[in-house]
C-alpha atoms as a PDB file:
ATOM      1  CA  UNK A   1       7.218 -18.928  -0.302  1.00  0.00           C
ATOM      2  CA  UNK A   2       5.883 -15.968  -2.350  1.00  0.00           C
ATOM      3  CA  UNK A   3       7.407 -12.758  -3.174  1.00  0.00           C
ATOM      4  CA  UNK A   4       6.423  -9.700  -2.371  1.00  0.00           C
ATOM      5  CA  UNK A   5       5.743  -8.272  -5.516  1.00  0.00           C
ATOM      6  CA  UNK A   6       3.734 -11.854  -6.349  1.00  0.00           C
ATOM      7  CA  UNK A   7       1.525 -11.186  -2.653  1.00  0.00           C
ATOM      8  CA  UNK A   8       0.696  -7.397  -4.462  1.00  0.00           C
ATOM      9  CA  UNK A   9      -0.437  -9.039  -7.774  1.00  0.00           C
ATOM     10  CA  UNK A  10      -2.605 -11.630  -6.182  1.00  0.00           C
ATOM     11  CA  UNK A  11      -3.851  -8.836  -3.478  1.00  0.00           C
ATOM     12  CA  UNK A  12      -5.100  -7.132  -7.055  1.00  0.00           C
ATOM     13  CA  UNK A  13      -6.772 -10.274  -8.243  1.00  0.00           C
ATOM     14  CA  UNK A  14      -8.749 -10.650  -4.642  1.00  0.00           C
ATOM     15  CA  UNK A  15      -9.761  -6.781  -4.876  1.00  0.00           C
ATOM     16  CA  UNK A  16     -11.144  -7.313  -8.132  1.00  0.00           C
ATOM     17  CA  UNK A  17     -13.271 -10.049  -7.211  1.00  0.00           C
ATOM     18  CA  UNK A  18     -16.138 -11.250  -4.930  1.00  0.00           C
ATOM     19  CA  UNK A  19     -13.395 -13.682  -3.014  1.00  0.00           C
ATOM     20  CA  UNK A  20     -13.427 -12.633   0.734  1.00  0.00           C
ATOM     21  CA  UNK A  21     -10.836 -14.705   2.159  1.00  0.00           C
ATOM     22  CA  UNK A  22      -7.590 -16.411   0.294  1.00  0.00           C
ATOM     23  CA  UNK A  23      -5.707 -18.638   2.002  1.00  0.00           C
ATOM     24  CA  UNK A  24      -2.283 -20.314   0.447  1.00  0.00           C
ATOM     25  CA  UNK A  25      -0.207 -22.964   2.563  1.00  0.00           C
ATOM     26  CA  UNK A  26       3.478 -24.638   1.318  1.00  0.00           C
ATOM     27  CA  UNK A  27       5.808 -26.130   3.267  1.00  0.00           C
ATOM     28  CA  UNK A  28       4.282 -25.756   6.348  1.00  0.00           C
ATOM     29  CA  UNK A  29       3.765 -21.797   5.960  1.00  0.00           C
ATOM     30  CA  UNK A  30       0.492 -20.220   5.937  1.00  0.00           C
ATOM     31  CA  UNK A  31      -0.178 -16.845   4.051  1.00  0.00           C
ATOM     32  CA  UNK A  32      -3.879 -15.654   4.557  1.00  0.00           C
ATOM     33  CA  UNK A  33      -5.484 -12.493   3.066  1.00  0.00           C
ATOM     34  CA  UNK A  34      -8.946 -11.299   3.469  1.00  0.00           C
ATOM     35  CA  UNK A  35     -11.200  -8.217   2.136  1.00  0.00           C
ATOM     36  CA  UNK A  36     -12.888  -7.972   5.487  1.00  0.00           C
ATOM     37  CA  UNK A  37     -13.304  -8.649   8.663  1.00  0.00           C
ATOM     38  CA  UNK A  38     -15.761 -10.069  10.522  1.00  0.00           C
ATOM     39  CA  UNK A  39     -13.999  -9.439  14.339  1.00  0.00           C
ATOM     40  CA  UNK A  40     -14.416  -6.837  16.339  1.00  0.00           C
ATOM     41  CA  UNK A  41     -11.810  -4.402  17.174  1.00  0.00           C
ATOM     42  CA  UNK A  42     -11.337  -5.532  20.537  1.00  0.00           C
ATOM     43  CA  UNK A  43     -10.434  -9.260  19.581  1.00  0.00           C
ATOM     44  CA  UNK A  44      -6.816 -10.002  17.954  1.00  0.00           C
ATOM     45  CA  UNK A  45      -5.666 -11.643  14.947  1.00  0.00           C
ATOM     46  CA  UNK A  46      -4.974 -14.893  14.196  1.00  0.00           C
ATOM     47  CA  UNK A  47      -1.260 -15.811  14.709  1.00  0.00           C
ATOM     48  CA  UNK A  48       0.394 -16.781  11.752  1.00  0.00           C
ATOM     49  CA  UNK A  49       2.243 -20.234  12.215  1.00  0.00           C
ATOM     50  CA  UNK A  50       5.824 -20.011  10.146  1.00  0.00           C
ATOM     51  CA  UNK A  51       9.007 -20.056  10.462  1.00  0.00           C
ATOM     52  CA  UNK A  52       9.183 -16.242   9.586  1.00  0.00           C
ATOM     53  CA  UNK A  53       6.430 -14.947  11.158  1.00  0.00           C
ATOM     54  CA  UNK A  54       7.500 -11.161  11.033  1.00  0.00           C
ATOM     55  CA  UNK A  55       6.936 -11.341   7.246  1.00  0.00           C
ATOM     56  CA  UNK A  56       3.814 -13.271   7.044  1.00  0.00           C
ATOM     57  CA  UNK A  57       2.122 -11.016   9.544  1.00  0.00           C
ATOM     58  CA  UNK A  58       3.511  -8.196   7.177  1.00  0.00           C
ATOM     59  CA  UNK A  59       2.327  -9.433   4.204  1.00  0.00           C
ATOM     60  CA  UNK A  60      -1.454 -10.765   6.161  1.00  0.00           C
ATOM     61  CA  UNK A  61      -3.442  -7.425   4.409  1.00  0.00           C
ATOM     62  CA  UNK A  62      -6.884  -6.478   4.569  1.00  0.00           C
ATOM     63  CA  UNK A  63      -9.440  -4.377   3.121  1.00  0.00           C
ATOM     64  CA  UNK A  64     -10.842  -1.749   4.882  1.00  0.00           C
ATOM     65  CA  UNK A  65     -14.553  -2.554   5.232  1.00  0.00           C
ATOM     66  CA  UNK A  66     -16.525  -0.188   2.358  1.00  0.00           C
ATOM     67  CA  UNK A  67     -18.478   1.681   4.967  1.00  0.00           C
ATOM     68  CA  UNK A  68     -15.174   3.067   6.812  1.00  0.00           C
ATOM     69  CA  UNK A  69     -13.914   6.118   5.424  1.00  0.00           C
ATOM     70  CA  UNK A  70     -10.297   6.197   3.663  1.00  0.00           C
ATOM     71  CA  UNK A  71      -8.288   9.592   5.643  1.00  0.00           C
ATOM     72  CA  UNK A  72      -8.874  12.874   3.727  1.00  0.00           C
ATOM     73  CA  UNK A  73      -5.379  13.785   1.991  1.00  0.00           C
ATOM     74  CA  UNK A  74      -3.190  15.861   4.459  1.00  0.00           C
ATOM     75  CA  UNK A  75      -1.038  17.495   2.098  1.00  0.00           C
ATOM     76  CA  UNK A  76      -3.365  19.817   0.531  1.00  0.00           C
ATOM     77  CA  UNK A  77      -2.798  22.585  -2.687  1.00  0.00           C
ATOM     78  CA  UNK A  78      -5.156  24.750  -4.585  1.00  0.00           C
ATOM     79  CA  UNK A  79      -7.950  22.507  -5.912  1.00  0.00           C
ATOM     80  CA  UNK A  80      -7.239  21.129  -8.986  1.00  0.00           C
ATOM     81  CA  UNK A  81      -9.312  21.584 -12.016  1.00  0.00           C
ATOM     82  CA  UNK A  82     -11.085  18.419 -12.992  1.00  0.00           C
ATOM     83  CA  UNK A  83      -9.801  18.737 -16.349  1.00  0.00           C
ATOM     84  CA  UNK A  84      -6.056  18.004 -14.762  1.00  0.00           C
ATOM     85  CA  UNK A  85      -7.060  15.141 -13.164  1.00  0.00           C
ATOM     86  CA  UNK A  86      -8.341  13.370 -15.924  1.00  0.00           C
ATOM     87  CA  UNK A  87      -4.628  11.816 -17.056  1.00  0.00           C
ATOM     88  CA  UNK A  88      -3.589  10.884 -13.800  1.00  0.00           C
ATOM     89  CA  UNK A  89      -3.441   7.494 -12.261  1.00  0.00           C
ATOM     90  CA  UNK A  90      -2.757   6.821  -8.593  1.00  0.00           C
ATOM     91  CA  UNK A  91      -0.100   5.008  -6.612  1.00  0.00           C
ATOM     92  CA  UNK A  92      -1.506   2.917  -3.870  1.00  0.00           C
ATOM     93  CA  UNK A  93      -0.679   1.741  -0.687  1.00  0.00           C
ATOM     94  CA  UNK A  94      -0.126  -1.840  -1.202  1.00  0.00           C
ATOM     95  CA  UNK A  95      -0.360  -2.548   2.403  1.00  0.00           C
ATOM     96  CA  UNK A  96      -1.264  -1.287   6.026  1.00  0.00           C
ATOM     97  CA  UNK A  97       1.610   0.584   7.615  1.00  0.00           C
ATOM     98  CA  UNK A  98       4.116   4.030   8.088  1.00  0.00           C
ATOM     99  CA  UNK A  99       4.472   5.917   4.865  1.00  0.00           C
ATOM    100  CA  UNK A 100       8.624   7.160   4.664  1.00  0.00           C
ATOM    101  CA  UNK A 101       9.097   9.465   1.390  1.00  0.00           C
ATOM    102  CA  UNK A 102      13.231   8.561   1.849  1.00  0.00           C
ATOM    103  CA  UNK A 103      15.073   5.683   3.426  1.00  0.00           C
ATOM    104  CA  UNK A 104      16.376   7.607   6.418  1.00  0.00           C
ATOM    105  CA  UNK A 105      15.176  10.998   8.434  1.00  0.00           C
ATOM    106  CA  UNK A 106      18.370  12.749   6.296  1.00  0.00           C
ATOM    107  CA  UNK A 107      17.584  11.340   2.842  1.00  0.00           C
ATOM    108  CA  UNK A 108      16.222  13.244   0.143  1.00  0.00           C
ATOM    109  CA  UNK A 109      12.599  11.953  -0.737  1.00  0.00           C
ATOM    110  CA  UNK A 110      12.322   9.285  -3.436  1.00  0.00           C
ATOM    111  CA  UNK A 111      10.131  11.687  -5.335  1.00  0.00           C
ATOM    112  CA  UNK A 112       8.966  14.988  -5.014  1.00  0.00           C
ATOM    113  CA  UNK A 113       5.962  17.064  -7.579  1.00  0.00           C
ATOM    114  CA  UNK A 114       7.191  16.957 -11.090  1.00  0.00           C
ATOM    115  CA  UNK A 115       9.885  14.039 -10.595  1.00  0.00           C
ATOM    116  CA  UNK A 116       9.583  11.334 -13.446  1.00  0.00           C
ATOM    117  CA  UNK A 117       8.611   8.418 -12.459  1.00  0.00           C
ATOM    118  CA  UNK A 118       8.682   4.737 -14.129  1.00  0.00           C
ATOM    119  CA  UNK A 119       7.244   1.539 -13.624  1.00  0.00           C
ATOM    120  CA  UNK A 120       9.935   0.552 -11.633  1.00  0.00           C
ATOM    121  CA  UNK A 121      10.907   3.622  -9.527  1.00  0.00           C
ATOM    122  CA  UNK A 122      10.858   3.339  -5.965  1.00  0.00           C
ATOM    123  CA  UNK A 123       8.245   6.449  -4.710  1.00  0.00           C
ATOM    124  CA  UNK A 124       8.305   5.499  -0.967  1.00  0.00           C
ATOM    125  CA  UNK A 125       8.372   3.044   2.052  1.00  0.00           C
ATOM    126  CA  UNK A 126       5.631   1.416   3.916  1.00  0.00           C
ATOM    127  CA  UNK A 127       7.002  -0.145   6.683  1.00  0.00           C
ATOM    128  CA  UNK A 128       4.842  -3.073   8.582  1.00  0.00           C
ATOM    129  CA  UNK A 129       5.997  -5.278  11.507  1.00  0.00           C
ATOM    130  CA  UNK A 130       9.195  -3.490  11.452  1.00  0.00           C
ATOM    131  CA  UNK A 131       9.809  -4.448   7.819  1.00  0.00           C
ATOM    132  CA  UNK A 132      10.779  -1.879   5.398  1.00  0.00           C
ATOM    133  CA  UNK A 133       9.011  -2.297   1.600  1.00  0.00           C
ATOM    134  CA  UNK A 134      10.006  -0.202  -1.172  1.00  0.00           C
ATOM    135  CA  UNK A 135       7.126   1.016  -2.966  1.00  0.00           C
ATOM    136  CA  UNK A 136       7.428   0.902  -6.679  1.00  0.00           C
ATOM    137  CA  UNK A 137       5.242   3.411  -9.135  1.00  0.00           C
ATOM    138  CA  UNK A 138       4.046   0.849 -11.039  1.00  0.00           C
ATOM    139  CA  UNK A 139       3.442   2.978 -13.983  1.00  0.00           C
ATOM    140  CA  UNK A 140       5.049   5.664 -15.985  1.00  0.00           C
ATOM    141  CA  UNK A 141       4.852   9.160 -15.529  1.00  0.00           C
ATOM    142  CA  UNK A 142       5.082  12.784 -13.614  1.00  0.00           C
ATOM    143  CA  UNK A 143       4.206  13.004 -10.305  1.00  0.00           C
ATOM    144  CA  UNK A 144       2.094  15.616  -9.678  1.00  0.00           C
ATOM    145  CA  UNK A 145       0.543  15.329  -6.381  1.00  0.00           C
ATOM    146  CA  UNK A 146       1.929  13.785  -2.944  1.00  0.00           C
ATOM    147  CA  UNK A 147      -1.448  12.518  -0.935  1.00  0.00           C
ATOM    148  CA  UNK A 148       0.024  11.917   2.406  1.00  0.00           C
ATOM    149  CA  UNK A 149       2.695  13.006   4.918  1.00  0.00           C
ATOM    150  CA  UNK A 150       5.876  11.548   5.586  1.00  0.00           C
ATOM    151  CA  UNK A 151       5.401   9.257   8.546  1.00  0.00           C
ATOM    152  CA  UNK A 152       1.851   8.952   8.293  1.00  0.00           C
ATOM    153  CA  UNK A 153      -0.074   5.679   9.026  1.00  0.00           C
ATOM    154  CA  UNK A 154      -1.520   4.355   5.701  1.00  0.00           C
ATOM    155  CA  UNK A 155      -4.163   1.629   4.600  1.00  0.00           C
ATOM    156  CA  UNK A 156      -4.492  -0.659   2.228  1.00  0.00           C
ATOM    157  CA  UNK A 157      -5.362   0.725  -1.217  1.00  0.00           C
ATOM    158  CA  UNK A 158      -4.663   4.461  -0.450  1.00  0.00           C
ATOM    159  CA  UNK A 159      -3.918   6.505  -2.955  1.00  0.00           C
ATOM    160  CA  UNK A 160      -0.054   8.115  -2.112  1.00  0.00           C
ATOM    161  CA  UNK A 161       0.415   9.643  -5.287  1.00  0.00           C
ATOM    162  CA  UNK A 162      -1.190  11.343  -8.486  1.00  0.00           C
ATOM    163  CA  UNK A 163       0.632  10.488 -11.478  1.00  0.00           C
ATOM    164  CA  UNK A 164       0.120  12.099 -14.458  1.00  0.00           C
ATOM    165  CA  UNK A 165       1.069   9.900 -17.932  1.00  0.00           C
END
């Protein structure tokens, strides 16, 4: 089956196109991934038939529709002059779950504003059907603003972080 960090690049290539749905089968397992939704809130999703169904479910992502409205950031500072803003890049949510800033309740945070961050640095956790992903920066830089709060439910595609190169 796919890895995690393959699922992330091919949830990229589905956000930048006009493909709703994507739907990949081998070996038996089924890994679906759609931009949005056409159910209600009241009706449930589709089970996922696999031998691992924890981490298919986890890795099932969609977009949130373009008329809802992404959270307003929670951790808030002095605005930030627009001129500041201009090198910065942000780290998204690469899926639906619980944002952790460390690996345990007693850990220091995986980054705080002004750590140096590189593609590969782990910034945080998302954890989804009880599965705990390390989030990776994906680019290279300082971190200059956190956008959520530890333990806070996050979407797809929401900005965590504001990098600056």
């Amino acid at each position: 089956m796919l890895k995690v960090q393959e699922i992330r690049e091919i949830i990229k290539l589905i956000d930048q196109s006009s493909i709703d749905e994507f739907t990949y089968e081998q070996d038996g397992e089924k890994l679906k991934l759609r931009k949005q939704s056409k159910r209600t809130a009241a009706e449930p999703a589709e089970p996922v038939q696999s031998a691992e169904p924890a981490v298919k479910q986890a890795e099932e992502v969609k977009a949130p529709a373009p008329a809802e409205k992404q959270p307003e950031p929670v951790q808030e500072t002095k605005p930030e002059p627009a001129a500041d803003l201009e090198n910065t890049t942000e780290i998204k949510s690469p899926m639906v779950g619980t944002f952790y800033e460390a690996s345990s309740p007693d850990a220091e945070a995986f980054v705080k504003v002004g750590s140096k961050v590189t593609a590969d640095s782990t910034v945080c956790i998302v954890e989804a059907m009880k599965l705990f992903n390390e989030i990776e920066a994906e680019t290279e830089g300082e971190i200059v603003k956190i956008l959520v709060e530890n333990g806070q439910l996050v979407e797809y595609g929401q900005p965590l972080f504001l990098v600056k190169k």
